[in-house]
PDB file of N, CA and C in Angstrom:
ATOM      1  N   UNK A   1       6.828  -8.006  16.644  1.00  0.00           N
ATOM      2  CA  UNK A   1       6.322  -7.008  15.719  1.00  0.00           C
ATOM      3  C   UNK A   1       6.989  -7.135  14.348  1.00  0.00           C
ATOM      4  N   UNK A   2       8.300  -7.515  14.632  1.00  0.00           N
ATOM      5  CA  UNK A   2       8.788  -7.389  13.207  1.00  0.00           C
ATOM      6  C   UNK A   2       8.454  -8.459  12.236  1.00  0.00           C
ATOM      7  N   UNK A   3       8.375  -9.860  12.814  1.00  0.00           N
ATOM      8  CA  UNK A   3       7.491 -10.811  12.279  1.00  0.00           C
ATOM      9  C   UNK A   3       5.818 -10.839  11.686  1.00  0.00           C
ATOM     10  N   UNK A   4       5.482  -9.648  12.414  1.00  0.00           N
ATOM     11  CA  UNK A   4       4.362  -9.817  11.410  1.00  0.00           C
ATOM     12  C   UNK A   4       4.307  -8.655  10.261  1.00  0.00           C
ATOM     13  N   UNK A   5       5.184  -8.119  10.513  1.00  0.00           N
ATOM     14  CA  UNK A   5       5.710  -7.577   8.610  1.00  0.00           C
ATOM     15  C   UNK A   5       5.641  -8.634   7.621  1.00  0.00           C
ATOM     16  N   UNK A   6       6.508  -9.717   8.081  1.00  0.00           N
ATOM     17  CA  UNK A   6       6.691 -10.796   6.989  1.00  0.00           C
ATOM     18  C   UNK A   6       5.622 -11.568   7.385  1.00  0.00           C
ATOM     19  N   UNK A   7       4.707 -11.835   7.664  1.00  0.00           N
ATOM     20  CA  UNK A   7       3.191 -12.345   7.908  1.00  0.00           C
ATOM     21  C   UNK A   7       2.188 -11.514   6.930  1.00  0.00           C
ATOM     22  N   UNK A   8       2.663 -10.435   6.951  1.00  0.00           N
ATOM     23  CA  UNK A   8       1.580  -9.581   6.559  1.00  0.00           C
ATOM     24  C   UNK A   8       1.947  -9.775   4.696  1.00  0.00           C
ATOM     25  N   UNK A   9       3.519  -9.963   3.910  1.00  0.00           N
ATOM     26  CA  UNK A   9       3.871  -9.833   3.118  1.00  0.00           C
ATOM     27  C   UNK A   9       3.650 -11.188   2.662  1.00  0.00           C
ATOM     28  N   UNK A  10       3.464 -11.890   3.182  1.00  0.00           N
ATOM     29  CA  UNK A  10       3.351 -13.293   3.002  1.00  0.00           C
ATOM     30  C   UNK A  10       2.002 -13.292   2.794  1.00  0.00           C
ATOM     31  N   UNK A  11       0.997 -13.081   3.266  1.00  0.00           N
ATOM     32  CA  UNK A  11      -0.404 -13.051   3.072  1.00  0.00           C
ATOM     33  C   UNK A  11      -0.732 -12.429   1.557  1.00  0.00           C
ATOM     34  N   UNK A  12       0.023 -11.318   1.706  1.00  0.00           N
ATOM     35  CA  UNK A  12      -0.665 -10.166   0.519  1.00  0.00           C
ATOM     36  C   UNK A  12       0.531 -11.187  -0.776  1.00  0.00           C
ATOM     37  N   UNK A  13       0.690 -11.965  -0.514  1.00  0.00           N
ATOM     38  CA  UNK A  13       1.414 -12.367  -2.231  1.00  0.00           C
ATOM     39  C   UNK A  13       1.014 -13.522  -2.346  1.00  0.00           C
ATOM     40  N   UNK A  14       0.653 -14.267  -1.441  1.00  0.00           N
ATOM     41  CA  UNK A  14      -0.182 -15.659  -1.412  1.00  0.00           C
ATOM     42  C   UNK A  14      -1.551 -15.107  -2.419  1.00  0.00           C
ATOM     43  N   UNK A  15      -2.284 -14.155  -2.135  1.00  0.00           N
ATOM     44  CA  UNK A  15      -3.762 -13.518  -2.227  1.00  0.00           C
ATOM     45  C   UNK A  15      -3.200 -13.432  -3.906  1.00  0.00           C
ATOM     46  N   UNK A  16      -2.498 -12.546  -4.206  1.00  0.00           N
ATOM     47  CA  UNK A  16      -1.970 -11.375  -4.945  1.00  0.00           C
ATOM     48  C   UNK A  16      -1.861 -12.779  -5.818  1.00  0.00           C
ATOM     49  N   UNK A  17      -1.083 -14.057  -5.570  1.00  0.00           N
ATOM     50  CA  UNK A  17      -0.805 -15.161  -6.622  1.00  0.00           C
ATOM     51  C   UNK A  17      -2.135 -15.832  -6.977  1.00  0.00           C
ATOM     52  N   UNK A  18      -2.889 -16.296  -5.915  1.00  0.00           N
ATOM     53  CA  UNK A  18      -3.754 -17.219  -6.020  1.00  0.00           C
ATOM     54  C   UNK A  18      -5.441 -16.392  -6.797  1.00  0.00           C
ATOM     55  N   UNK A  19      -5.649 -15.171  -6.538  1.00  0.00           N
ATOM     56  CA  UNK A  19      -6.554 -14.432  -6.824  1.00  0.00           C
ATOM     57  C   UNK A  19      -6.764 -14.679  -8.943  1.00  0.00           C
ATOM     58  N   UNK A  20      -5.746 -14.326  -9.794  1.00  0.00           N
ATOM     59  CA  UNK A  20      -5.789 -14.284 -10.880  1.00  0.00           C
ATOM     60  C   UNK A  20      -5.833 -15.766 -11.366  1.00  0.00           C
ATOM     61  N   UNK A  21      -5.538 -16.487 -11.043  1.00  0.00           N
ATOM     62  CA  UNK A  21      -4.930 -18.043 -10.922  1.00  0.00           C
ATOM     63  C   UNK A  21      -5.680 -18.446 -10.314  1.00  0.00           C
ATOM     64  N   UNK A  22      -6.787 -18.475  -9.624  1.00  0.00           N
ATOM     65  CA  UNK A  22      -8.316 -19.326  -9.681  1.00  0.00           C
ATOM     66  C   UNK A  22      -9.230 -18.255  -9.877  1.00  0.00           C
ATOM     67  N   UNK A  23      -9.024 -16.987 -10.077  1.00  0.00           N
ATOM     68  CA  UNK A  23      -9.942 -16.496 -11.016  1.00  0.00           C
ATOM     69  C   UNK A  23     -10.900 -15.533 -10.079  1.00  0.00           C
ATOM     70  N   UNK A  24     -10.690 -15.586  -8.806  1.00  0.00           N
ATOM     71  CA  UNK A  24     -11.671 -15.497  -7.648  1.00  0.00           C
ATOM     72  C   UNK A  24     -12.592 -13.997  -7.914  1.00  0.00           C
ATOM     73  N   UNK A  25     -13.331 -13.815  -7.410  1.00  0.00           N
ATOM     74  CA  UNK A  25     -13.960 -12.518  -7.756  1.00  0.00           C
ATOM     75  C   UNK A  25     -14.312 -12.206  -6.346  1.00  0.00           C
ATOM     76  N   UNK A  26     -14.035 -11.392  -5.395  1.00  0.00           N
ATOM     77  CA  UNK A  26     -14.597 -11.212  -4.358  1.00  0.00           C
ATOM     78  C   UNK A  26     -14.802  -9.368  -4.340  1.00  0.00           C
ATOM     79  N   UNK A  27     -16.113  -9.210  -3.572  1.00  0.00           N
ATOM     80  CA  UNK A  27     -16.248  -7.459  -3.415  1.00  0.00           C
ATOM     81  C   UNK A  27     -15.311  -7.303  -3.186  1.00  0.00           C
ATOM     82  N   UNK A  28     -14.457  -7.101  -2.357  1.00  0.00           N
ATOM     83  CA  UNK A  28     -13.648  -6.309  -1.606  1.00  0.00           C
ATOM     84  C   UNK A  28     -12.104  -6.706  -1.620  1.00  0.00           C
ATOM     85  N   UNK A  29     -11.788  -7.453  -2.456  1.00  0.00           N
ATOM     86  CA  UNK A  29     -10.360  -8.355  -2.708  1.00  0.00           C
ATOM     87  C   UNK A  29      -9.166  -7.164  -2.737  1.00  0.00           C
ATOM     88  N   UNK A  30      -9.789  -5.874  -3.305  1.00  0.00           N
ATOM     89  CA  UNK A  30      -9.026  -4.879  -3.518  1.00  0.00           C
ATOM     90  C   UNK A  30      -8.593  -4.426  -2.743  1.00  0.00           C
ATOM     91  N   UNK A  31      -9.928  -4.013  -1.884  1.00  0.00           N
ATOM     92  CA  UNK A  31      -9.562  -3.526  -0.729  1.00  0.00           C
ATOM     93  C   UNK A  31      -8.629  -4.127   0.437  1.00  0.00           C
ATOM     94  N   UNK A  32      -8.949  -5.556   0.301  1.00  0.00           N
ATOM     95  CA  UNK A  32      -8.154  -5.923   1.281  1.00  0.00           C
ATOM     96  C   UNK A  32      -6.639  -6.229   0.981  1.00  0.00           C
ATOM     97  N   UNK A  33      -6.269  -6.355  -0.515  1.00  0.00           N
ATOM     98  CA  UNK A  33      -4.970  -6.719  -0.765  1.00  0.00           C
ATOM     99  C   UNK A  33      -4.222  -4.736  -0.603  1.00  0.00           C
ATOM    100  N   UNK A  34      -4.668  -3.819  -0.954  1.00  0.00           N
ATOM    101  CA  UNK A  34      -4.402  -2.680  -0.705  1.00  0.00           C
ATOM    102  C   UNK A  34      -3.678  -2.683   0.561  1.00  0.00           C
ATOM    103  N   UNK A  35      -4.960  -2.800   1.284  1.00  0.00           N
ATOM    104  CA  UNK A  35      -4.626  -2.266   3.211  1.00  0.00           C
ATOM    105  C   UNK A  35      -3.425  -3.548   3.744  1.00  0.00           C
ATOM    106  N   UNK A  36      -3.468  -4.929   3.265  1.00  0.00           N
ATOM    107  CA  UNK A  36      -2.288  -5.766   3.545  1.00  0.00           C
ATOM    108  C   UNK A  36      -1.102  -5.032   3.383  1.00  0.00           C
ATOM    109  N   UNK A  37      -1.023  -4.611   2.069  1.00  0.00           N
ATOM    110  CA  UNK A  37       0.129  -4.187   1.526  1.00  0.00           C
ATOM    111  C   UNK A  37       0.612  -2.606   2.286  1.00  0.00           C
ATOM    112  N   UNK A  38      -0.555  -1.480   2.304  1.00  0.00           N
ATOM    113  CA  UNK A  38       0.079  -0.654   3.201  1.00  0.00           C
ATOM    114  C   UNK A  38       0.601  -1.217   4.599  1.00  0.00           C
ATOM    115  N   UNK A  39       0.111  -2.014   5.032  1.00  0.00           N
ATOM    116  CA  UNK A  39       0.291  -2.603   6.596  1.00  0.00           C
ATOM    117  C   UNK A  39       1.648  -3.077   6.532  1.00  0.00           C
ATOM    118  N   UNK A  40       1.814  -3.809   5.794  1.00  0.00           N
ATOM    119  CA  UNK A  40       2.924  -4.351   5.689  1.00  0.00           C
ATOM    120  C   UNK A  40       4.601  -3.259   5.295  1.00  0.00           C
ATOM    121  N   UNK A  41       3.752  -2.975   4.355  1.00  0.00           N
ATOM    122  CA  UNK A  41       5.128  -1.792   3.975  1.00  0.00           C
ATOM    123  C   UNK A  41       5.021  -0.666   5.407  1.00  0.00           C
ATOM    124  N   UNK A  42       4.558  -0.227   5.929  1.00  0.00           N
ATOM    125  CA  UNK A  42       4.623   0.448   7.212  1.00  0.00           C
ATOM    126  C   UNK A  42       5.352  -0.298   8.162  1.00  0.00           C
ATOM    127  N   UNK A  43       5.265  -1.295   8.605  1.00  0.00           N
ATOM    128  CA  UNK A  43       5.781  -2.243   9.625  1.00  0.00           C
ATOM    129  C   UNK A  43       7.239  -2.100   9.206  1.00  0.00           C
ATOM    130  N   UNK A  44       7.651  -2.670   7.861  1.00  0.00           N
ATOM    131  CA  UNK A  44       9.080  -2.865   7.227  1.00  0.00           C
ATOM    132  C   UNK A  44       9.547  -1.256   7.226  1.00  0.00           C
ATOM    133  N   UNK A  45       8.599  -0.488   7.211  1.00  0.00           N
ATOM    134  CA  UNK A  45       9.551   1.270   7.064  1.00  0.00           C
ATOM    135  C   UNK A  45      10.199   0.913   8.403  1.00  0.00           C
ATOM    136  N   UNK A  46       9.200   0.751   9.927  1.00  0.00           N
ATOM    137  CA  UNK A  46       8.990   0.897  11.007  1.00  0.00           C
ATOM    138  C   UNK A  46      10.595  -0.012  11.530  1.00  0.00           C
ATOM    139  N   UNK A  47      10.188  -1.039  11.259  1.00  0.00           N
ATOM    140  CA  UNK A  47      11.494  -2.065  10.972  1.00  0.00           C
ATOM    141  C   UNK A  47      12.643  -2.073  10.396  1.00  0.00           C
ATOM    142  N   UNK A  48      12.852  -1.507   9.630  1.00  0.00           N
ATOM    143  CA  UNK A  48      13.574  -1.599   9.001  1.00  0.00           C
ATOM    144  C   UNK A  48      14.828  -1.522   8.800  1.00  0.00           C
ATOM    145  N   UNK A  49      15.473  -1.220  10.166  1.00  0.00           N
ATOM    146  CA  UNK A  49      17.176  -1.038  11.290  1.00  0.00           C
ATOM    147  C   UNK A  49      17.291  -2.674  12.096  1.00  0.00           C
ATOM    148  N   UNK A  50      15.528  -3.321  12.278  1.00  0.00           N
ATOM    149  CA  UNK A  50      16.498  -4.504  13.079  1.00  0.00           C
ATOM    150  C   UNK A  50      16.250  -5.935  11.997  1.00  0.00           C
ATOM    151  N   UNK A  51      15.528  -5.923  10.979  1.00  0.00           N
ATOM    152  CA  UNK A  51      15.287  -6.692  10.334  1.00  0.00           C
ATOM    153  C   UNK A  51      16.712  -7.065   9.168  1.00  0.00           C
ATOM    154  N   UNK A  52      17.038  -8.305   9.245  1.00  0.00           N
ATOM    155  CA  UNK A  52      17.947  -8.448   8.189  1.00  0.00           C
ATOM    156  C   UNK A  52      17.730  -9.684   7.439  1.00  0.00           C
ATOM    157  N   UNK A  53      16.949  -9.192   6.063  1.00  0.00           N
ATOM    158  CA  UNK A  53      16.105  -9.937   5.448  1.00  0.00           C
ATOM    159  C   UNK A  53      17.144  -9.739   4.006  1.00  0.00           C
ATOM    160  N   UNK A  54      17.637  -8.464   4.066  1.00  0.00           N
ATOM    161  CA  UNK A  54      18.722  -8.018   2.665  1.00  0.00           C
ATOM    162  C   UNK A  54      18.906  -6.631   2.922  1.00  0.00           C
ATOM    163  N   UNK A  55      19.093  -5.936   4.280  1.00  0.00           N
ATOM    164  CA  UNK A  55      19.439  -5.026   4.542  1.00  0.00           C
ATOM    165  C   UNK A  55      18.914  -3.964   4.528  1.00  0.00           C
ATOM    166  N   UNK A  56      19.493  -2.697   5.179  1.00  0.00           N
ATOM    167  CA  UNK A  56      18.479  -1.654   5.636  1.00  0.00           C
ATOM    168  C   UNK A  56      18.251  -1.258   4.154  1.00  0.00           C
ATOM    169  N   UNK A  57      18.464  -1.022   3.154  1.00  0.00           N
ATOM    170  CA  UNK A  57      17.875   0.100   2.017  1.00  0.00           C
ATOM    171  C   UNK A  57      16.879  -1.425   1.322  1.00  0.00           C
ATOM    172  N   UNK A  58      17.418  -2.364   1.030  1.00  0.00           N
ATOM    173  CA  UNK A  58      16.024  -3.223   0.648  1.00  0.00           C
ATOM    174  C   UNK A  58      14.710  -3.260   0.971  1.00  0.00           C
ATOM    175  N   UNK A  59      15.020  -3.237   2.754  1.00  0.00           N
ATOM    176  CA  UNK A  59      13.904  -3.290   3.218  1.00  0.00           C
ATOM    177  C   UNK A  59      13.335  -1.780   3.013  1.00  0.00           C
ATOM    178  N   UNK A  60      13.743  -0.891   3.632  1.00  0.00           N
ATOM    179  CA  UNK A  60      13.153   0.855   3.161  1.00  0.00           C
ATOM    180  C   UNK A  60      12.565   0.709   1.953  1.00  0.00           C
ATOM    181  N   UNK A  61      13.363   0.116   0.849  1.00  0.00           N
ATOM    182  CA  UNK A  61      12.208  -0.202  -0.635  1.00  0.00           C
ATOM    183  C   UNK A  61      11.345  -0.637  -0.693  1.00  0.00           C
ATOM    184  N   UNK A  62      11.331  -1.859  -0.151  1.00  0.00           N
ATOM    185  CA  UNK A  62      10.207  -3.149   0.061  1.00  0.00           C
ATOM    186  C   UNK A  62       9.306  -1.978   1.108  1.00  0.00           C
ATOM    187  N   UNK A  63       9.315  -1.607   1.906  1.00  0.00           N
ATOM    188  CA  UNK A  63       8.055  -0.965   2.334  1.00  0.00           C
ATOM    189  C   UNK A  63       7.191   0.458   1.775  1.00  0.00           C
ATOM    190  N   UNK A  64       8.341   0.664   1.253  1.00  0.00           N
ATOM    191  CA  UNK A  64       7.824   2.078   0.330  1.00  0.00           C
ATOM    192  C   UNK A  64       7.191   2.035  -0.904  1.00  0.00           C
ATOM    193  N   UNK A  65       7.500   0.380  -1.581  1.00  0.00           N
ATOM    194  CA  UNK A  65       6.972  -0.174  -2.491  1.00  0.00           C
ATOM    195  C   UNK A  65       5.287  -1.135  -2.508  1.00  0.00           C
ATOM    196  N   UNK A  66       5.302  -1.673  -1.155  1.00  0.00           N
ATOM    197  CA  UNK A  66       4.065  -1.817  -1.021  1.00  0.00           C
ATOM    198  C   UNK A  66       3.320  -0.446  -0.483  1.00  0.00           C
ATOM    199  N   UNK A  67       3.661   0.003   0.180  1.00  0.00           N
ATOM    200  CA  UNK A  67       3.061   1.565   0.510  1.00  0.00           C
ATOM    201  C   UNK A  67       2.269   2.386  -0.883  1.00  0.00           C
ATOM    202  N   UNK A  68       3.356   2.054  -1.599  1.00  0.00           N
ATOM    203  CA  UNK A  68       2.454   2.676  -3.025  1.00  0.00           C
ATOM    204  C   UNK A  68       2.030   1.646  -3.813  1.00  0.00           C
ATOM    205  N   UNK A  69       1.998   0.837  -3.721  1.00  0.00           N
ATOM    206  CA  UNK A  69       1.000  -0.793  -4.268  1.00  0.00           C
ATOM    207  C   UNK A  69       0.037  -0.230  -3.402  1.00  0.00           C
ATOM    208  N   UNK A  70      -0.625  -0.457  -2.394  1.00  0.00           N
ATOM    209  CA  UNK A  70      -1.500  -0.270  -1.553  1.00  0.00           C
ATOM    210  C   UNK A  70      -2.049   1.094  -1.777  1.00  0.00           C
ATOM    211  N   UNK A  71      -1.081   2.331  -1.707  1.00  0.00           N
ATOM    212  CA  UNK A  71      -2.201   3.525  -1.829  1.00  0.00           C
ATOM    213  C   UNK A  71      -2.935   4.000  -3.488  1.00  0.00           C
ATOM    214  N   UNK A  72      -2.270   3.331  -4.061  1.00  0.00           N
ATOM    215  CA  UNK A  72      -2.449   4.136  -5.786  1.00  0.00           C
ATOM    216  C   UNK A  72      -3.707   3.226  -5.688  1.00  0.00           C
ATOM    217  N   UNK A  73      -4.695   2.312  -5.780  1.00  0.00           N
ATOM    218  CA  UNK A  73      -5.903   2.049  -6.072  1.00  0.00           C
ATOM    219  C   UNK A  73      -6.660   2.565  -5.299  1.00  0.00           C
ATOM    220  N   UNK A  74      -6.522   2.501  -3.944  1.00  0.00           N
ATOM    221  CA  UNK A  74      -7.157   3.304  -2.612  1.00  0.00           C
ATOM    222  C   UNK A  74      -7.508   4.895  -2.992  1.00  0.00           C
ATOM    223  N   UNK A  75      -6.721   5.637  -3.479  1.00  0.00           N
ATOM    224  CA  UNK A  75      -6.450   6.981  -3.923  1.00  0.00           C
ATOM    225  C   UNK A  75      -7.306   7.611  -5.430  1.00  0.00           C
ATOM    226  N   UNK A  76      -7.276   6.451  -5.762  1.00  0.00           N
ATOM    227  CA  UNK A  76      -7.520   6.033  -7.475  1.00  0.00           C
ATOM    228  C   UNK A  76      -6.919   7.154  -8.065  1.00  0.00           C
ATOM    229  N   UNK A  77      -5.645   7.401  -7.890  1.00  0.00           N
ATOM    230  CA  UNK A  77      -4.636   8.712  -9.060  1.00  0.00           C
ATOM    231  C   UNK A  77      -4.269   7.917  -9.770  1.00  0.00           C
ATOM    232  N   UNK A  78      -4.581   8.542 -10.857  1.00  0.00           N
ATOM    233  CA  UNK A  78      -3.965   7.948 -12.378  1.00  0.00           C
ATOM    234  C   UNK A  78      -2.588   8.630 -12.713  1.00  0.00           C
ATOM    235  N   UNK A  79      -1.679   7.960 -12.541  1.00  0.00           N
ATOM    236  CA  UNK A  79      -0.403   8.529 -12.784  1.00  0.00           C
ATOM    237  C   UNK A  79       0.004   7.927 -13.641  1.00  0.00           C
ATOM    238  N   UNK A  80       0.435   8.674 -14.922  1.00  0.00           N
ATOM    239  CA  UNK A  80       0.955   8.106 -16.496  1.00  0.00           C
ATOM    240  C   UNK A  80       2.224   6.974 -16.039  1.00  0.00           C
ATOM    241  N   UNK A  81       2.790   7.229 -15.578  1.00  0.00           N
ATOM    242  CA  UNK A  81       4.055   6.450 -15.689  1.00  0.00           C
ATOM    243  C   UNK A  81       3.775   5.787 -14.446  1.00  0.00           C
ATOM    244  N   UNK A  82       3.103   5.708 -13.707  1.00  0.00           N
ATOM    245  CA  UNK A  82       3.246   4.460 -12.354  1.00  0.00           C
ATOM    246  C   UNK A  82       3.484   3.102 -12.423  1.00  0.00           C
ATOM    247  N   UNK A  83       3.048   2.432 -13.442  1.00  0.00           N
ATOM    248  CA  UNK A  83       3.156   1.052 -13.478  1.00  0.00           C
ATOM    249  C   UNK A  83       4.726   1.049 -13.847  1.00  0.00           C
ATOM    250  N   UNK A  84       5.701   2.250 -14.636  1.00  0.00           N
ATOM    251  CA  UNK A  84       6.819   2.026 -14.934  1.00  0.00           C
ATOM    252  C   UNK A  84       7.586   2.331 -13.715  1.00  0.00           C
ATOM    253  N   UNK A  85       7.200   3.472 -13.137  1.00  0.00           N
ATOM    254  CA  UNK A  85       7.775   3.585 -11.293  1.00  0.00           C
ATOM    255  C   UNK A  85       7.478   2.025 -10.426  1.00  0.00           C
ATOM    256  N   UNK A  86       6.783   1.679 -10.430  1.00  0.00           N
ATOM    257  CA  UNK A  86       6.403   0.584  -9.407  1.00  0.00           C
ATOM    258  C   UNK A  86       7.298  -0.619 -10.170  1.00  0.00           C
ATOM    259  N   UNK A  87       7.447  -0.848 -11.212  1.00  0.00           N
ATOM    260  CA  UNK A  87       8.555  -1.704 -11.743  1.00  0.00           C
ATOM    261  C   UNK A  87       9.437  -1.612 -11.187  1.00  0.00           C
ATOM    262  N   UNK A  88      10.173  -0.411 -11.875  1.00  0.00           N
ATOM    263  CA  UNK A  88      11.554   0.280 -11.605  1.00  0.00           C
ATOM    264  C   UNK A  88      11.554   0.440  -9.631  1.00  0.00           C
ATOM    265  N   UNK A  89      10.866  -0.229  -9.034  1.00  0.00           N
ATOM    266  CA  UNK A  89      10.832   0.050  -7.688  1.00  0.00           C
ATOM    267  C   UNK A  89      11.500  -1.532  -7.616  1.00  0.00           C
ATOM    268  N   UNK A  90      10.319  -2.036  -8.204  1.00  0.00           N
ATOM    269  CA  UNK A  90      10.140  -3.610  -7.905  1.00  0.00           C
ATOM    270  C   UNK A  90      11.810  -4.162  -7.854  1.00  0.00           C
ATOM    271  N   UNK A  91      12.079  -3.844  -8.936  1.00  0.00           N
ATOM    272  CA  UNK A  91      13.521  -4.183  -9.639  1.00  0.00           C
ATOM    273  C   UNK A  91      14.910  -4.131  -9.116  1.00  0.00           C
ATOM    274  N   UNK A  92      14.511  -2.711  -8.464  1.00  0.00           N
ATOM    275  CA  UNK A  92      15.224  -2.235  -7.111  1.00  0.00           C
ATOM    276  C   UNK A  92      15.488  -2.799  -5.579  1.00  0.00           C
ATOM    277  N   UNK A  93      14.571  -3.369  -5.552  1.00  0.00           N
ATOM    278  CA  UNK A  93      14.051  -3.681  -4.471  1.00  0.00           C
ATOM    279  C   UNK A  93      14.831  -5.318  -4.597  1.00  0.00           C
ATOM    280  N   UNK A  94      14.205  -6.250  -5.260  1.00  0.00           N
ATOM    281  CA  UNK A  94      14.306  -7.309  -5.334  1.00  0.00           C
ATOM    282  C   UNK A  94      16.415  -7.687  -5.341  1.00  0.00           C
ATOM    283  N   UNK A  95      16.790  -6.293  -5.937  1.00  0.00           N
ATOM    284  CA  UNK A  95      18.518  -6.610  -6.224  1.00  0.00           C
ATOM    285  C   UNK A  95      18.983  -6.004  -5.099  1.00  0.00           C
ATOM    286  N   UNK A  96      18.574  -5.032  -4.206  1.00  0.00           N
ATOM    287  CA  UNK A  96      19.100  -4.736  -2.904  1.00  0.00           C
ATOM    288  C   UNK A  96      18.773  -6.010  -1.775  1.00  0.00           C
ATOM    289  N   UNK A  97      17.824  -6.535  -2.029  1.00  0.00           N
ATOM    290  CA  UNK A  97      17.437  -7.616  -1.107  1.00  0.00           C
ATOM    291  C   UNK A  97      18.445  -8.816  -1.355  1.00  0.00           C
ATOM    292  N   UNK A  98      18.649  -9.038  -2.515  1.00  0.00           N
ATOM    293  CA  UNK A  98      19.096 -10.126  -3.425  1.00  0.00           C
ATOM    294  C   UNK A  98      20.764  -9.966  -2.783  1.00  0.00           C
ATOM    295  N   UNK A  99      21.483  -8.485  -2.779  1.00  0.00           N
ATOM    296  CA  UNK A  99      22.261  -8.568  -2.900  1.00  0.00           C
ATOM    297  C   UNK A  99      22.608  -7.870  -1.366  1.00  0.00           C
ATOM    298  N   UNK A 100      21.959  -7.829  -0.313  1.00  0.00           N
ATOM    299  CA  UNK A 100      21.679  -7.977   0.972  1.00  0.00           C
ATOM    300  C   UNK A 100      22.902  -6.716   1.531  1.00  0.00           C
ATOM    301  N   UNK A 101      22.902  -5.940   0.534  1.00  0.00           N
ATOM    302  CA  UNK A 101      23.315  -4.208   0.761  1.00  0.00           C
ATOM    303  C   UNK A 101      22.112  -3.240   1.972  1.00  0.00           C
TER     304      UNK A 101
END
């Protein structure tokens, strides 16, 4: 189970890279990079005591961070400052992992 967290995170950034970068246009691309990304950040909440990828609060980020990657288009709330929250997540995330606290 805990492996396909990182299956699932691996998918949604493969998509997430290759989508803008050949340009792809598909109906539903949204939808499906959304629901990857909640899936995934659920698994890593779920996980997130036996996985040691950069430790328990990285991972708690990393899933709480796709959790809201995934729900804010799904939801469609326009929240003024989100793209600066989801940074300031990102940022977070990437230096707790990095620094395997």
């Amino acid at each position: 189970m805990k492996n396909l967290a990182v299956i699932l995170l691996a998918i949604w950034l493969i998509i997430m890279g290759l989508v803008p970068l050949l340009n792809l246009r598909l109906p539903s691309i949204d939808l499906i990079l959304a629901l990857l990304a909640i899936a995934a950040g659920v698994l890593f909440l779920f996980n997130s005591t036996k996985l040691r990828l950069g430790g328990k609060y990285g991972i708690i980020f990393l899933g709480i961070y796709l959790i809201l990657v995934g729900l804010l288009p799904l939801l469609t709330i326009n929240l003024p400052a989100s793209g600066l929250i989801l940074n300031i997540l990102a940022i977070a995330t990437g230096v707790l992992l990095l620094l395997k606290r």
